[in-house]
Protein backbone atom coordinates (compact mmCIF):
# COMPACT_ATOMS: atom_id res chain seq x y z
CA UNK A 1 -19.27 131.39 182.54
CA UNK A 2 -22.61 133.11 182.14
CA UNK A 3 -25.13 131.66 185.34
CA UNK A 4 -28.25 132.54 183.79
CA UNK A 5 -27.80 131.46 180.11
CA UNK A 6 -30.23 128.40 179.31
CA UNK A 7 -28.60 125.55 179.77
CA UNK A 8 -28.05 123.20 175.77
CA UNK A 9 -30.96 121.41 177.00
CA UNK A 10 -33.51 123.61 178.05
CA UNK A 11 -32.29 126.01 174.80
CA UNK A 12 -32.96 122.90 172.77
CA UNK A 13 -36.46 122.01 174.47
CA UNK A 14 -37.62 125.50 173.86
CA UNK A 15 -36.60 125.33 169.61
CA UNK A 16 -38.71 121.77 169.98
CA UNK A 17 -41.70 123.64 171.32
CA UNK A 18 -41.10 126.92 169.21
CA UNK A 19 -40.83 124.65 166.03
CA UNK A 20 -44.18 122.51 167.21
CA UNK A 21 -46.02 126.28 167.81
CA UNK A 22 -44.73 127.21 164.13
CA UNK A 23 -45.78 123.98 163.00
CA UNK A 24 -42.01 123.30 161.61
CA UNK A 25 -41.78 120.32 163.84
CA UNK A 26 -42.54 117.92 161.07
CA UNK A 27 -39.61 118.98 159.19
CA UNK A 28 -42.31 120.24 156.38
CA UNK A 29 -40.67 122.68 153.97
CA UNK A 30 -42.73 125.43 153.13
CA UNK A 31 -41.06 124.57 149.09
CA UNK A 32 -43.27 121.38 149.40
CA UNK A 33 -46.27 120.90 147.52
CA UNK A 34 -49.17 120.49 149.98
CA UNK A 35 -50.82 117.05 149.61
CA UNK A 36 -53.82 116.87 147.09
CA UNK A 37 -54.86 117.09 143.52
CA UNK A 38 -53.51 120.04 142.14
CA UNK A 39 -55.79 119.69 139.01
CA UNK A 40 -58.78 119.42 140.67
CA UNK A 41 -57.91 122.48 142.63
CA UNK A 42 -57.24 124.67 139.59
CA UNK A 43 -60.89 123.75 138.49
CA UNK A 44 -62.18 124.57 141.80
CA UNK A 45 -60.16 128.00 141.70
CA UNK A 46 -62.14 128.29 138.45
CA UNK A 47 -65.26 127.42 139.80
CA UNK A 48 -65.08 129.35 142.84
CA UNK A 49 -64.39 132.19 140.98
CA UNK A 50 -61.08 133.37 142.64
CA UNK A 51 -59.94 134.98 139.22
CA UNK A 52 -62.46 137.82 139.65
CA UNK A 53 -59.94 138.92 142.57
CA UNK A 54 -56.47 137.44 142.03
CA UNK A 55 -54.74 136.97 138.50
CA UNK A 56 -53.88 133.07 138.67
CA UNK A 57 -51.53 131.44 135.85
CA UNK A 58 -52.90 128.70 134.38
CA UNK A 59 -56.57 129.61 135.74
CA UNK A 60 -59.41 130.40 132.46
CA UNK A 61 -60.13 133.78 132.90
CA UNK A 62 -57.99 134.67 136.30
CA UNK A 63 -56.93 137.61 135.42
CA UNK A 64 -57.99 139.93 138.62
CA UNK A 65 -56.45 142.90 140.27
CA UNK A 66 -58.15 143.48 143.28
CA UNK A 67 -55.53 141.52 145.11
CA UNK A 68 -52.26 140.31 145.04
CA UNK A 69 -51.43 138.02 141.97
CA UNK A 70 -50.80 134.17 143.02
CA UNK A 71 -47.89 133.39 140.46
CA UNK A 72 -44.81 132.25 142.71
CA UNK A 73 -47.22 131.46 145.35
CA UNK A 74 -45.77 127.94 146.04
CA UNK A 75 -42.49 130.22 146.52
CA UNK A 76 -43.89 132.84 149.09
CA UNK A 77 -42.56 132.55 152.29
CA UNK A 78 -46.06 133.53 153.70
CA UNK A 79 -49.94 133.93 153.40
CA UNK A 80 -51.41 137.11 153.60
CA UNK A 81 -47.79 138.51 154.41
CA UNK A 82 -47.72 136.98 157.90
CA UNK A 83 -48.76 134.13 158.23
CA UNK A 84 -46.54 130.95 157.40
CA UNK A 85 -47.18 129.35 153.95
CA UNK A 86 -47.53 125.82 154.99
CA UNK A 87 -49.45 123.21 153.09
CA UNK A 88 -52.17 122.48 156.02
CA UNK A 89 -52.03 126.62 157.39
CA UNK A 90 -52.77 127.26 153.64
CA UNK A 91 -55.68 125.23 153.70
CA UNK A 92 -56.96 126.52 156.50
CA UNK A 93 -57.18 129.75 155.14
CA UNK A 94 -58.81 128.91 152.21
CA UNK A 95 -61.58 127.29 154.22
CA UNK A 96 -61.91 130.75 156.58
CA UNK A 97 -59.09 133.66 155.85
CA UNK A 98 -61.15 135.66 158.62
CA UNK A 99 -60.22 133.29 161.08
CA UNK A 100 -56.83 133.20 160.64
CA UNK A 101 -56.75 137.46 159.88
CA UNK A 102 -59.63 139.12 161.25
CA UNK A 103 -60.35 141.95 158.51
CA UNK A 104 -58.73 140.28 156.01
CA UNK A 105 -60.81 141.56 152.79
CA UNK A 106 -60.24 137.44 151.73
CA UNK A 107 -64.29 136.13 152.21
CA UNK A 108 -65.20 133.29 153.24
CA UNK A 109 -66.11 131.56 149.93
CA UNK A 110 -67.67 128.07 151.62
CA UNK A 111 -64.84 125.95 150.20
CA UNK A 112 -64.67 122.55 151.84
CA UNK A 113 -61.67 121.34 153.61
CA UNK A 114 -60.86 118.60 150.94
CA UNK A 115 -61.28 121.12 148.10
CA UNK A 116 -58.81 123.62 150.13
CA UNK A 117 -56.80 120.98 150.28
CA UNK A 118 -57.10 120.67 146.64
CA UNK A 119 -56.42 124.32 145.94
CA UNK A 120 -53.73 124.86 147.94
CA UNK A 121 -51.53 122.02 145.88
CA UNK A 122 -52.28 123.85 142.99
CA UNK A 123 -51.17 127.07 144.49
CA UNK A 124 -48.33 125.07 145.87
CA UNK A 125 -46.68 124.25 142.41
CA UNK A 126 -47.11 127.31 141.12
CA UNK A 127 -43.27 128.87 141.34
């Protein structure tokens, strides 16, 4: 028997903390369509003007290519290619991507927490 393996309960206690750090503890699937109106966040993707970057489906005139293209998006296993896509992380970085990445090239575009919120279940259905 090994002596200094983690016992089943301290190896469980530390996936219960490791899943709350993640933010996996609420048994949110990253497949899941954050909460919000996904409507009103494809006018506000309009409105904000994130076509001039990113080519969005479903977006008038999104048809950028000075970053990556958000079709699949609700599919993506992450934002920014490390951070995990989860509906309320998601928002967050809509409302400041320089917090979240320091250099990103992503501005700060003002969005409001509700819009974000808005946006990201649009970006969440698209598959």
């Amino acid at each position: 028997m090994l002596r200094n393996f983690p016992s089943p309960t301290v190896r469980r206690a530390a996936a219960i903390a490791l899943l709350a750090i993640v933010g996996g503890g609420s048994g949110a699937s990253i497949a899941a369509p954050p909460a919000g109106d996904a409507e009103r966040g494809r006018l506000l993707m309009a409105q904000y003007q994130c076509g001039r970057c990113h080519a969005i489906p479903g977006v008038a005139g999104a048809r950028g290519r000075l970053a990556v293209p958000l079709d699949g998006f609700g599919a993506r296993s992450y934002i920014a290619g490390r951070i995990p896509n989860r509906p309320a992380t998601l928002a967050r970085w809509i409302v400041d991507p320089p917090a979240l990445v320091p250099g990103t090239l992503m501005p700060n575009l003002g969005v409001s927490p509700a819009e974000a919120h808005d946006i990201a279940a649009y970006l969440g259905r698209l598959r």
